[in-house]
Protein backbone atom coordinates (compact mmCIF):
# COMPACT_ATOMS: atom_id res chain seq x y z
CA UNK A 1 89.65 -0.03 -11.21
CA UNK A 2 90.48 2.77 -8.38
CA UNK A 3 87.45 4.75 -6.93
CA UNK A 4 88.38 8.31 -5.43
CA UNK A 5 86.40 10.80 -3.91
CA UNK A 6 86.68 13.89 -5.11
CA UNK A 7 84.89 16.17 -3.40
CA UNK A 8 81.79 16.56 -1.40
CA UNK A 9 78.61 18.93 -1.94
CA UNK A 10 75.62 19.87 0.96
CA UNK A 11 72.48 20.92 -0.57
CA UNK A 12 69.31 21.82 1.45
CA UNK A 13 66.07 20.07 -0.29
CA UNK A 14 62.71 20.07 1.14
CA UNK A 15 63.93 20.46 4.89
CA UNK A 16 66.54 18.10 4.06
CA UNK A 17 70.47 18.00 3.87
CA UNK A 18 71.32 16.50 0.78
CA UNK A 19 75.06 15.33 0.71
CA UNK A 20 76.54 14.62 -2.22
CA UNK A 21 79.88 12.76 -3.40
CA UNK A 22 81.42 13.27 -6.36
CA UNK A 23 83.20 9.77 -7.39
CA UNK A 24 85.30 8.77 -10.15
CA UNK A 25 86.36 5.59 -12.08
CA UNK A 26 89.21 5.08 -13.06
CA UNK A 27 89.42 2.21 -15.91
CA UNK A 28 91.83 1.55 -18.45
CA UNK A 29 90.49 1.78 -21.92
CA UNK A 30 89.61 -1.44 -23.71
CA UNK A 31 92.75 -2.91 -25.89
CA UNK A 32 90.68 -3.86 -28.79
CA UNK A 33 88.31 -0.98 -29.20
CA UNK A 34 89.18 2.15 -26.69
CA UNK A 35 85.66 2.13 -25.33
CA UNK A 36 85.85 3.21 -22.20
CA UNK A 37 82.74 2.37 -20.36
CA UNK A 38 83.19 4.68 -16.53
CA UNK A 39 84.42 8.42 -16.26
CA UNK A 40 83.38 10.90 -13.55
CA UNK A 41 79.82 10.74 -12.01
CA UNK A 42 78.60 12.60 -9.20
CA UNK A 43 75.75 10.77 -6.72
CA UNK A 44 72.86 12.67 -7.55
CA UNK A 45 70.12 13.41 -4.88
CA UNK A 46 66.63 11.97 -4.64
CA UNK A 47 63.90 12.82 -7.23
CA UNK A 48 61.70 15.77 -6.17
CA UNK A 49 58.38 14.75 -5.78
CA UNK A 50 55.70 14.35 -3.48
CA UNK A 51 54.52 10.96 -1.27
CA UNK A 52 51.50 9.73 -2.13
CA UNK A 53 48.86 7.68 -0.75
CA UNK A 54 45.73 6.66 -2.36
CA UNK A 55 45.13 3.14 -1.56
CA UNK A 56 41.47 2.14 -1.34
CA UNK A 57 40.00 -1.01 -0.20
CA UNK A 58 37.93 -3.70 -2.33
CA UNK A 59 35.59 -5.58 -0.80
CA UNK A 60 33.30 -6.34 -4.38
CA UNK A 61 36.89 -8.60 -5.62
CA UNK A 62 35.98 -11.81 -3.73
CA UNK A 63 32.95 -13.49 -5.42
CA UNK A 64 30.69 -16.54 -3.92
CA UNK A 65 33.67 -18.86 -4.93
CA UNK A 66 36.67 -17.00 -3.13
CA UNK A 67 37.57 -18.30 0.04
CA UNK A 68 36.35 -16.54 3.12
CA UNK A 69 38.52 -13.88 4.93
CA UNK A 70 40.11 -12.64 1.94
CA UNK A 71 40.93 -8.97 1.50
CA UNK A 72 41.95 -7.16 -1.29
CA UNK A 73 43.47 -3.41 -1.34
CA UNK A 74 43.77 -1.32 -4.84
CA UNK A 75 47.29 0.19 -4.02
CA UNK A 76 47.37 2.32 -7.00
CA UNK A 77 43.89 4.26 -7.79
CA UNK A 78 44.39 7.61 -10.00
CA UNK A 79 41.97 6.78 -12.98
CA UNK A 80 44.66 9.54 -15.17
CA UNK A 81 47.78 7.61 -14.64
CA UNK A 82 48.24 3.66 -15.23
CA UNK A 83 50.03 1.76 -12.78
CA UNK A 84 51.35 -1.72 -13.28
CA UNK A 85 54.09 -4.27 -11.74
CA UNK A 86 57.36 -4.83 -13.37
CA UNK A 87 56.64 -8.90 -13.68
CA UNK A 88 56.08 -12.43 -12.40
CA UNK A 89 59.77 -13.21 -12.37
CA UNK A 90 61.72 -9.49 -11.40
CA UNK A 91 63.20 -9.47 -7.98
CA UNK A 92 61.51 -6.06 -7.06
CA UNK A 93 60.97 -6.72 -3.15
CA UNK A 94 63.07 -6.07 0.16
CA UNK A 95 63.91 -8.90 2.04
CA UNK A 96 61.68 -8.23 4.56
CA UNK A 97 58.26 -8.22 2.53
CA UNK A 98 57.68 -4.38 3.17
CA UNK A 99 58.63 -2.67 0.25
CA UNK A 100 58.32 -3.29 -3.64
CA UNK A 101 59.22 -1.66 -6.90
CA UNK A 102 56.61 -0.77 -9.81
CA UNK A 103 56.33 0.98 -13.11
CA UNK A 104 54.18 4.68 -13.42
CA UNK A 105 54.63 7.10 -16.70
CA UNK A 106 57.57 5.19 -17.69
CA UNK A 107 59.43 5.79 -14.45
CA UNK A 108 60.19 3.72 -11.52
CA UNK A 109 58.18 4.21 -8.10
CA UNK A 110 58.91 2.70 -4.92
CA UNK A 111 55.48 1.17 -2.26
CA UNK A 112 55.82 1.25 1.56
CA UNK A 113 53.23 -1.09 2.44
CA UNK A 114 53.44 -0.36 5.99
CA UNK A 115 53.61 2.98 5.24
CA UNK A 116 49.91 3.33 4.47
CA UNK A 117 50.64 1.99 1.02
CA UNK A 118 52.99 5.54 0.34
CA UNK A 119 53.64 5.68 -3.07
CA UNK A 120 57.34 7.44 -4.02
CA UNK A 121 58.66 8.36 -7.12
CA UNK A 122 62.46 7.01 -7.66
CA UNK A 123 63.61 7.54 -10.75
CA UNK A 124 63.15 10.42 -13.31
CA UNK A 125 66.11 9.83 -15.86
CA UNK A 126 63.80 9.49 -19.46
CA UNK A 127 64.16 5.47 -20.70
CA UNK A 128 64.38 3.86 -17.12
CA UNK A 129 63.90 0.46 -17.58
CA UNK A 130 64.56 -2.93 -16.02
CA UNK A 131 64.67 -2.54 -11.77
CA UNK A 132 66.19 -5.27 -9.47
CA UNK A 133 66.16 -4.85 -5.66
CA UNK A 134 68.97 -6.30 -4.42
CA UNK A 135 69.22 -9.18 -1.92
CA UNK A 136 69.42 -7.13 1.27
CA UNK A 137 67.37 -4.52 0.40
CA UNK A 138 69.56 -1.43 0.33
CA UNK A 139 69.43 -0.90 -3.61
CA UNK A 140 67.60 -1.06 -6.56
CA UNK A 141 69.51 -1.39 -9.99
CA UNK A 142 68.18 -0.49 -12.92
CA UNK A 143 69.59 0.77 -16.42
CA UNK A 144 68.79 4.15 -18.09
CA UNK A 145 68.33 3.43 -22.05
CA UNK A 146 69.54 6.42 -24.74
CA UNK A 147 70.52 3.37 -26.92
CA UNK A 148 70.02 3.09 -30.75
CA UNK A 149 71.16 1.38 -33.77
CA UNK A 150 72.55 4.29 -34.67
CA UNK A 151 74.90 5.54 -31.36
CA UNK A 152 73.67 6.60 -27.61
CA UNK A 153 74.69 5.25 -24.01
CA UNK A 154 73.42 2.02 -21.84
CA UNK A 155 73.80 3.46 -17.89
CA UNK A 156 74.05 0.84 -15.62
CA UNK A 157 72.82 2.89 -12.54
CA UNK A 158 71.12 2.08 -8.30
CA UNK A 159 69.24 4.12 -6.32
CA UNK A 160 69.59 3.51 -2.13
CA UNK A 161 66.42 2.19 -0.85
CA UNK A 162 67.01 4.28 2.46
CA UNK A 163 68.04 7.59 1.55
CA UNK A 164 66.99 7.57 -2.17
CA UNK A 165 70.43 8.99 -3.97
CA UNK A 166 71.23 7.60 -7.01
CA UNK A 167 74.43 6.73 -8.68
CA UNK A 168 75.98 6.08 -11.89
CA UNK A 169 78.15 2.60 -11.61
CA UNK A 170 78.73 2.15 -15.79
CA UNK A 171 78.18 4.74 -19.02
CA UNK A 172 78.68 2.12 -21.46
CA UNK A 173 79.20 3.89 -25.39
CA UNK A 174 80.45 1.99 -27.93
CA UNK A 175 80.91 -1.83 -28.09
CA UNK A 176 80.64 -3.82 -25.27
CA UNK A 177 85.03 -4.23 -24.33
CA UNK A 178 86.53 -6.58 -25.98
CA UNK A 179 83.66 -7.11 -28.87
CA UNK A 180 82.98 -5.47 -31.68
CA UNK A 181 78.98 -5.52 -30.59
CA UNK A 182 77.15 -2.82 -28.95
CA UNK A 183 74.40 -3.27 -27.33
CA UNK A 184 70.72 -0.91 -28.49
CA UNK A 185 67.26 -2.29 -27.49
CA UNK A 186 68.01 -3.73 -24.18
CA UNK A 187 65.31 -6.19 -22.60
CA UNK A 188 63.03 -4.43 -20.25
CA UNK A 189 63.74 -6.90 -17.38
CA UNK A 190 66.97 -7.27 -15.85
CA UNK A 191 67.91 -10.06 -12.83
CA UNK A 192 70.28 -9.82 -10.47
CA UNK A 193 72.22 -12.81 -8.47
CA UNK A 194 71.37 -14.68 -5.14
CA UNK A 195 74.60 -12.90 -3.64
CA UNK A 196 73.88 -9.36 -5.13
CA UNK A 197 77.19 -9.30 -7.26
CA UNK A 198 75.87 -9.56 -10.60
CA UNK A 199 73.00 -8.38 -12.97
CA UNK A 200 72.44 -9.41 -16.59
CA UNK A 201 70.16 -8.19 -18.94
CA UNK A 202 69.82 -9.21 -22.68
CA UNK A 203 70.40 -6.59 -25.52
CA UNK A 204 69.86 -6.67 -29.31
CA UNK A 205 73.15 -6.39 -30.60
CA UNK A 206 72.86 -5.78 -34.25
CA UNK A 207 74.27 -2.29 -36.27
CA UNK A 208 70.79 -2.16 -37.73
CA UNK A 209 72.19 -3.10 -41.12
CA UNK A 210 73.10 -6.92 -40.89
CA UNK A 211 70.07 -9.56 -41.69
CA UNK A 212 69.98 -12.11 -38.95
CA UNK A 213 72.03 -9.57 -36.61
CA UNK A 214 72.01 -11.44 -32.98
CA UNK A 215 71.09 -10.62 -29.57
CA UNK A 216 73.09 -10.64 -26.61
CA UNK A 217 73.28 -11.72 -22.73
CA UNK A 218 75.21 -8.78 -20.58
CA UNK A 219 76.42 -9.75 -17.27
CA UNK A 220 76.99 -6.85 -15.21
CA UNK A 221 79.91 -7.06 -12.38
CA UNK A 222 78.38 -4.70 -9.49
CA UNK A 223 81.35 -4.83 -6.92
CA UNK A 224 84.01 -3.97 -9.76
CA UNK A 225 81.50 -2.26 -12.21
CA UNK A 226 82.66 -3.87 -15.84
CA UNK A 227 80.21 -5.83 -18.38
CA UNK A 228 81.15 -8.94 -20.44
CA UNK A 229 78.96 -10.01 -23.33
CA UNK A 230 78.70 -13.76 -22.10
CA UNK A 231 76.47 -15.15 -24.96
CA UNK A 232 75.21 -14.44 -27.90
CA UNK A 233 72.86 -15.61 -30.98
CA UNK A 234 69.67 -14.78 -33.12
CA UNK A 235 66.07 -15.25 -31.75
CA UNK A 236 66.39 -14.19 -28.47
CA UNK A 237 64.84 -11.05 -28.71
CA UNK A 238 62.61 -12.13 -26.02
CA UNK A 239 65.10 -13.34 -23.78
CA UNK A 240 63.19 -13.10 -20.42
CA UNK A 241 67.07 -13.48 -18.63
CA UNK A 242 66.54 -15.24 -14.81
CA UNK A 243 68.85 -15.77 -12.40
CA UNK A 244 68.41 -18.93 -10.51
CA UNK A 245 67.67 -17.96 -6.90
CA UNK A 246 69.58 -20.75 -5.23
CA UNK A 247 72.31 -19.39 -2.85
CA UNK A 248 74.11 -22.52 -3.98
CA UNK A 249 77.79 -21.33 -4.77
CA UNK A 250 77.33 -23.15 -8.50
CA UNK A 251 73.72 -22.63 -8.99
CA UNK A 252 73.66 -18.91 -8.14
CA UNK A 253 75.72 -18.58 -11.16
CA UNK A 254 72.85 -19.83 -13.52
CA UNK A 255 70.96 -17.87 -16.10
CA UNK A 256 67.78 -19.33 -17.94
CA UNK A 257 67.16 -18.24 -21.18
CA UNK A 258 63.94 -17.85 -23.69
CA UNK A 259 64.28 -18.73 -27.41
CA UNK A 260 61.49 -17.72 -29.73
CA UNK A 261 62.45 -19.41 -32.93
CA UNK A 262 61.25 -18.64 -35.87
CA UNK A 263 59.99 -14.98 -35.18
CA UNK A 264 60.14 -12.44 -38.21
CA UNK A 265 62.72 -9.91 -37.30
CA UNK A 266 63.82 -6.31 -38.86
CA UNK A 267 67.35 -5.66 -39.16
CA UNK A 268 66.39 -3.21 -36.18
CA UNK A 269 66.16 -6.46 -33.83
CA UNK A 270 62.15 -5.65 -33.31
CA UNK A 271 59.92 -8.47 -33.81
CA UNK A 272 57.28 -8.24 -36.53
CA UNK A 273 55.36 -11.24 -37.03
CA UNK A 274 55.81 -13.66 -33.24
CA UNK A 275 55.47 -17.47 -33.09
CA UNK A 276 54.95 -17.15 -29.82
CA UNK A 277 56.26 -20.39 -28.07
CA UNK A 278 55.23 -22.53 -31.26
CA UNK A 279 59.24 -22.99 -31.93
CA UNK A 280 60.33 -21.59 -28.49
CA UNK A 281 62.33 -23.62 -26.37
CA UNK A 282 64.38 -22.75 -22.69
CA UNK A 283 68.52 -22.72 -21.84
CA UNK A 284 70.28 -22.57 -19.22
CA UNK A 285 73.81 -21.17 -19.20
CA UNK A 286 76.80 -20.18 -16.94
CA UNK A 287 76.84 -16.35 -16.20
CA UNK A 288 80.77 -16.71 -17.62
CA UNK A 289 79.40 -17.98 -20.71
CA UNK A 290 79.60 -21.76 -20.49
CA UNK A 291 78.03 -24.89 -19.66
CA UNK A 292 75.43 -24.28 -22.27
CA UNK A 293 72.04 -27.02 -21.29
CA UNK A 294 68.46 -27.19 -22.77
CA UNK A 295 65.27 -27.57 -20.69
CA UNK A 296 63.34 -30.87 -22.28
CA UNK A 297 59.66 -29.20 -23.20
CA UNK A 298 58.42 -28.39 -25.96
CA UNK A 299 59.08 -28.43 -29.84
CA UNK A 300 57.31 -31.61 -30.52
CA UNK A 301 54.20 -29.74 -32.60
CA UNK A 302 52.37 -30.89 -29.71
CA UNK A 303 53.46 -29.17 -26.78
CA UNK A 304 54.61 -25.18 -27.18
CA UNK A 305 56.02 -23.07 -24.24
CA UNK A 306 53.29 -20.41 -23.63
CA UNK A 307 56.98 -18.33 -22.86
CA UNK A 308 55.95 -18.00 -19.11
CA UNK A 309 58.67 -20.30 -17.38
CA UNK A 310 60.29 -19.28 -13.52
CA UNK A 311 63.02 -21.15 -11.15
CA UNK A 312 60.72 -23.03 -9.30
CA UNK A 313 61.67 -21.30 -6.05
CA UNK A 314 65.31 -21.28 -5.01
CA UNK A 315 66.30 -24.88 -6.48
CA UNK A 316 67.57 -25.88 -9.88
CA UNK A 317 64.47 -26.81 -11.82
CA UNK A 318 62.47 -25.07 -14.00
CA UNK A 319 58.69 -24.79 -14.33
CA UNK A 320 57.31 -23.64 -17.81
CA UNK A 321 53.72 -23.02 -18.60
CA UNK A 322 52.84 -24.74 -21.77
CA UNK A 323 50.11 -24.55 -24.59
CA UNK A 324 48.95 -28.34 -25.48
CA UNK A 325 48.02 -27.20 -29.46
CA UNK A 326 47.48 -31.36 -30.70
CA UNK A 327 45.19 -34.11 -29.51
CA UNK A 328 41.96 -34.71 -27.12
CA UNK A 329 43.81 -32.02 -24.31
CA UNK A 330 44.03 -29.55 -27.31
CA UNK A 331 43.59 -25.73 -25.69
CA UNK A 332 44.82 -26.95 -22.24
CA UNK A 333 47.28 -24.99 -20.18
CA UNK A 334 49.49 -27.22 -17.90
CA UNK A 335 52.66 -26.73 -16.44
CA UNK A 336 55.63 -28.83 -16.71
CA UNK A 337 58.88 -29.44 -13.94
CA UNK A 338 62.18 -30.34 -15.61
CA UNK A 339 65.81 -30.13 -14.88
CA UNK A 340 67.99 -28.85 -17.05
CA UNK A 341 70.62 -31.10 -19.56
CA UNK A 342 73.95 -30.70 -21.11
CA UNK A 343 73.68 -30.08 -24.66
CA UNK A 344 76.19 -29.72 -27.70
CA UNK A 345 75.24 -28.38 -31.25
CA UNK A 346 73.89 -31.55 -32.70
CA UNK A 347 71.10 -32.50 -29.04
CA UNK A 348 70.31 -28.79 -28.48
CA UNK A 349 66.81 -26.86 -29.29
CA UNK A 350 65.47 -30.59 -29.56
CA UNK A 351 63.11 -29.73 -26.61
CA UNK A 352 60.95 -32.65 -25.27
CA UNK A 353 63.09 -35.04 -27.49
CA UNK A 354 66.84 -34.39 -26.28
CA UNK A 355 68.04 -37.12 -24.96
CA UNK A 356 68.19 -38.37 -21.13
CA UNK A 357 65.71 -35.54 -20.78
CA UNK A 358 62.42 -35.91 -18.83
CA UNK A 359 59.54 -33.65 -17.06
CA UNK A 360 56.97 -33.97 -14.90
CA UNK A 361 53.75 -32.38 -15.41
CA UNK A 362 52.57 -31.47 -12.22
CA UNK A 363 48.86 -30.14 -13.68
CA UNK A 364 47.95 -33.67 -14.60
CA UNK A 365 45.12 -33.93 -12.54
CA UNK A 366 43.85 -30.72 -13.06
CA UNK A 367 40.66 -30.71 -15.30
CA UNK A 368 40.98 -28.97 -18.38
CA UNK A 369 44.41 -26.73 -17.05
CA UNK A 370 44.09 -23.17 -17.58
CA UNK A 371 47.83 -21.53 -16.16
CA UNK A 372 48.65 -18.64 -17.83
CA UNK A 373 51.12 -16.02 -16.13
CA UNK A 374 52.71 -18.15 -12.80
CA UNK A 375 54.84 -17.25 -10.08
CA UNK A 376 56.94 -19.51 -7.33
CA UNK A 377 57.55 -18.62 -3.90
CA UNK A 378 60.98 -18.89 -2.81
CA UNK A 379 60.19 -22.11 -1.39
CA UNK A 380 58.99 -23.71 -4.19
CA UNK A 381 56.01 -25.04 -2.40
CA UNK A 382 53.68 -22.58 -3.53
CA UNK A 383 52.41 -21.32 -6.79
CA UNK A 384 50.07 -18.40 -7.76
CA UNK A 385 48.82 -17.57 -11.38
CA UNK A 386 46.40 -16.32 -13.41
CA UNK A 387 43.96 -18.08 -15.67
CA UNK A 388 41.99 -16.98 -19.54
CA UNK A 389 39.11 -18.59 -20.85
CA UNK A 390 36.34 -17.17 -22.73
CA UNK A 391 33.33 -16.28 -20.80
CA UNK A 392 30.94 -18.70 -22.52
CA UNK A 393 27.75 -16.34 -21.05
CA UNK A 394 29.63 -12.88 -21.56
CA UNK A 395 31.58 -13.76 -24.44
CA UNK A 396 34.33 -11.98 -22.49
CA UNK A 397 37.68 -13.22 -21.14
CA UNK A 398 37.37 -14.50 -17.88
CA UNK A 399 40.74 -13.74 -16.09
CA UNK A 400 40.68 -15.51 -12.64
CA UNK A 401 43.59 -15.97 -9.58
CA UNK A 402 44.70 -19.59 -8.54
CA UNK A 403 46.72 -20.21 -5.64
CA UNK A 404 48.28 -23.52 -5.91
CA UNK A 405 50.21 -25.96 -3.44
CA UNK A 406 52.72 -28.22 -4.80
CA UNK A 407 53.33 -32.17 -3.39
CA UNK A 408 56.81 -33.27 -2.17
CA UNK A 409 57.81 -36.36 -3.78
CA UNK A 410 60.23 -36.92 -7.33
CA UNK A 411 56.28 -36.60 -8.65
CA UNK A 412 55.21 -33.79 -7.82
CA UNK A 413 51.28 -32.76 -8.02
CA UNK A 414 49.85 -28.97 -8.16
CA UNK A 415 46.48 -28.87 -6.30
CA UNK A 416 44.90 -24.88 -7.06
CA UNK A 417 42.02 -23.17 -5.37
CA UNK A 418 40.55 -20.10 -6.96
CA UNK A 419 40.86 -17.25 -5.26
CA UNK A 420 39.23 -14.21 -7.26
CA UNK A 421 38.30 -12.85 -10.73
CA UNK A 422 40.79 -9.80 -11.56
CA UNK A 423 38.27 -8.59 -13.82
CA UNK A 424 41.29 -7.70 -16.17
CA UNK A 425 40.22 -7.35 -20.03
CA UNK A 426 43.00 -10.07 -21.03
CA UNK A 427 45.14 -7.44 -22.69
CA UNK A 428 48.66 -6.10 -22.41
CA UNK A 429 49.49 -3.99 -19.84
CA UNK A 430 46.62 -5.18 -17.97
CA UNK A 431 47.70 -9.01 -17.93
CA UNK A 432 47.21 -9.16 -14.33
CA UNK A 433 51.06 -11.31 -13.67
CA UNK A 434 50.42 -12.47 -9.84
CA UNK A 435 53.62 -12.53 -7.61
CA UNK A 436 54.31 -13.17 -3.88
CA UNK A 437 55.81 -10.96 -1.23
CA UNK A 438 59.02 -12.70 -0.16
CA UNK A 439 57.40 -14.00 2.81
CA UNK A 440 54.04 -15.31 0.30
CA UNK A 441 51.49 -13.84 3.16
CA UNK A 442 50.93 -11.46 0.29
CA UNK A 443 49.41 -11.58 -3.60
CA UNK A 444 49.81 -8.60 -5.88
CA UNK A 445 48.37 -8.48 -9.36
CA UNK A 446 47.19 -6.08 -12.22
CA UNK A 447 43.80 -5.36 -13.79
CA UNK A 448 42.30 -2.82 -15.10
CA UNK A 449 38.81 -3.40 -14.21
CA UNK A 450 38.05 0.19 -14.00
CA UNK A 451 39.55 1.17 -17.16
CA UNK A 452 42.94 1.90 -16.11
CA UNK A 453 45.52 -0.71 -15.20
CA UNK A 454 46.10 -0.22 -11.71
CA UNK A 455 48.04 -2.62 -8.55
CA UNK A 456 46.06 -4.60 -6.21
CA UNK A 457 47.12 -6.82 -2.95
CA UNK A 458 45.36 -9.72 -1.72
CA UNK A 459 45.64 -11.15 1.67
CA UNK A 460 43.85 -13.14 3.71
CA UNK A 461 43.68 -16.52 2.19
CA UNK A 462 45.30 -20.32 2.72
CA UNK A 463 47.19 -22.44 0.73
CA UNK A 464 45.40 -25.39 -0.81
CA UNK A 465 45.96 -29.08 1.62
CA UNK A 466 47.85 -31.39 -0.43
């Protein structure tokens, strides 16, 4: 593919010179179905809106159990519009632990911490979905949804973290090249690799007709803009796609993978009656498609995935949060660490039983385990999450923080600490999904303990002593 520039434009926006680049792609169509998936696109300037700040502080969050010094800021506060984080597992920070990407009204905005928490609106295009920051900071990715089973476009599109243009990279119409799929429904997450030249996303795939139609895993090439459909079967309509975060030359090639088997789904791909993780179980597979492996949890009518797993920093393991359903720990929420295993047709989706496969649960001596939505630091030494348990004097869900420090050793143990109660009702958006800044000085969570899901920050606290 050959990218010339055809011409340039200067605009004058807001006491600003606004240059713009027209660029075009030249691709051949596909052989097997003539979709052709880039034409011309000009770089379109920032979205016009205004910088806001209305970041508050919130000295009533830290109760008589929190540990002294902590501080916690309520970054997003206008009790007409809904705020809420992207998730536990999306790569929406810069490198450098300043800047992060969140959802408002359905479109992406942009937070300069250090910028008195200035809030800036970065995308506009209707059905913007699934941001990545890239490694070094200078872009986010995201894709622009017009999909259906019935026709419509998948843009594969980035925004420039410094000057806030944004550019179309892929307008892909018609079945993904080489297939005879095309992809409506995408997942509303995408991940992006260690190295910044790939993103993948998972798509239903079905014509909206078919019973049992599948879903797919789309890996995006960002330095030669093309898409491949790497994967594909049924049940995976909750895909939660990850990209291992090792820089390792083979790891970073990695994808993790959800299964919910056994869901009810339309011939539309949406889910009508979930299983949650009853049948669930995790993959791993090769962003080219092979070297298909299972994660050993679950599926033993004992132990479910909860379907809140995460790279357990930048290594090769996997941490899932579980649901023990069976037995004297009945209710309990543990986590479990496991590598992943080569599997063929006749060893995979056996979960805890495939063969040579082991974990470690590194809750064990945790009292009655409550993890619910976890995140990793890069390092893998440090965990955060929330918690859910009835109130037994309120009768109301009690969703608490955790931070939790994790023992060196081929056993490792979690020790946790509460931190604060999020006040969050328990329910969707308002899960309150805890994540660390890249350099983990920094917590940021959800509730919507004033009615409105809005973004908070904690800082201020220490890691539990192992």
């Amino acid at each position: 593919m050959r990218l010339q520039i055809l011409k340039l434009r200067l605009s004058f926006r807001s006491g600003l010179f606004i240059v713009s680049l027209v660029i075009f792609c030249q691709c051949k169509p596909d052989s097997k179905t003539g979709s052709l998936v880039s034409r011309q696109y000009p770089v379109e300037g920032p979205v016009y809106s205004d910088i806001i700040r209305e970041s508050r502080q919130r000295p009533d969050f830290p109760d008589e159990k929190s540990p002294a010094g902590l501080n916690v800021v309520q970054i997003t506060t206008n009790p007409a519009v809904g705020s809420h984080n992207v998730y536990t597992e999306a790569q929406v920070f810069t490198p450098d632990s300043k800047r992060f990407v969140f959802m408002r009204q359905r479109n992406i905005w942009l937070c300069d911490i250090e910028d008195g928490f200035s809030l800036r609106q970065i995308t506009d295009e209707k059905g913007a979905i699934a941001p990545s920051v890239s490694p070094d900071g200078k872009w986010m990715y995201y894709f622009v949804n017009n999909t259906s089973t019935f026709g419509g476009a998948l843009f594969l599109k980035r925004v420039s973290l410094e000057d806030f243009t944004r550019q179309t990279l892929l307008k892909l119409e018609g079945p993904v090249p080489g297939t005879k799929y095309r992809p409506n429904g995408p997942f509303t997450l995408s991940s992006i690799s260690s190295d910044g030249k790939r993103l993948c996303i998972a798509a239903f795939i079905g014509d909206g007709k078919t019973v049992d139609a599948p879903f797919g895993l789309l890996v995006f090439d960002l330095e030669n803009p093309s898409v491949k459909l790497v994967f594909k079967d049924k049940y995976f309509h909750n895909a939660h796609p990850q990209y291992c975060r090792s820089t390792d030359p083979e790891l970073s090639h990695d994808i993790m993978l959800q299964n919910n088997h056994g869901d009810s789904l339309l011939v539309t791909g949406r889910s009508v009656r979930s299983v949650s993780g009853k049948e669930g179980d995790l993959h791993v597979i090769r962003d080219d498609g092979t070297n298909w492996r299972d994660i050993p949890v679950g599926r033993d009518s004992v132990q479910f995935i909860q379907g809140h797993e995460q790279w357990l920093g930048r290594s090769g393991a996997v941490l899932s949060a579980m649901r023990i359903r069976a037995g004297e720990r009945a209710g309990e929420r543990p986590i479990f660490l496991a590598r992943p295993i080569p599997t063929d047709e006749k060893t995979s989706h056996m979960g805890v039983n495939i063969p040579g496969g082991s974990y470690v649960e590194i809750t064990r001596n945790i009292i009655d385990s409550d993890i619910w939505h976890f995140s990793s630091d890069w390092s893998g030494k440090y965990l955060v999450s929330d918690t859910h348990r009835m109130d037994k004097k309120t009768k109301k869900p009690l969703v608490r923080l955790v931070l939790g420090t994790l023992s060196s050793g081929e056993n490792p143990e979690l020790k946790v600490e509460h931190l604060l109660n999020t006040g969050s009702s328990g329910r969707n958006p308002a899960h309150p999904h805890p994540f660390f800044s890249p350099d983990n000085r920094k917590v940021f969570f959800n509730s919507d303990v004033d009615g409105v899901v809005q973004i908070f920050m904690v800082t201020g606290y220490q890691f539990p002593q192992t």
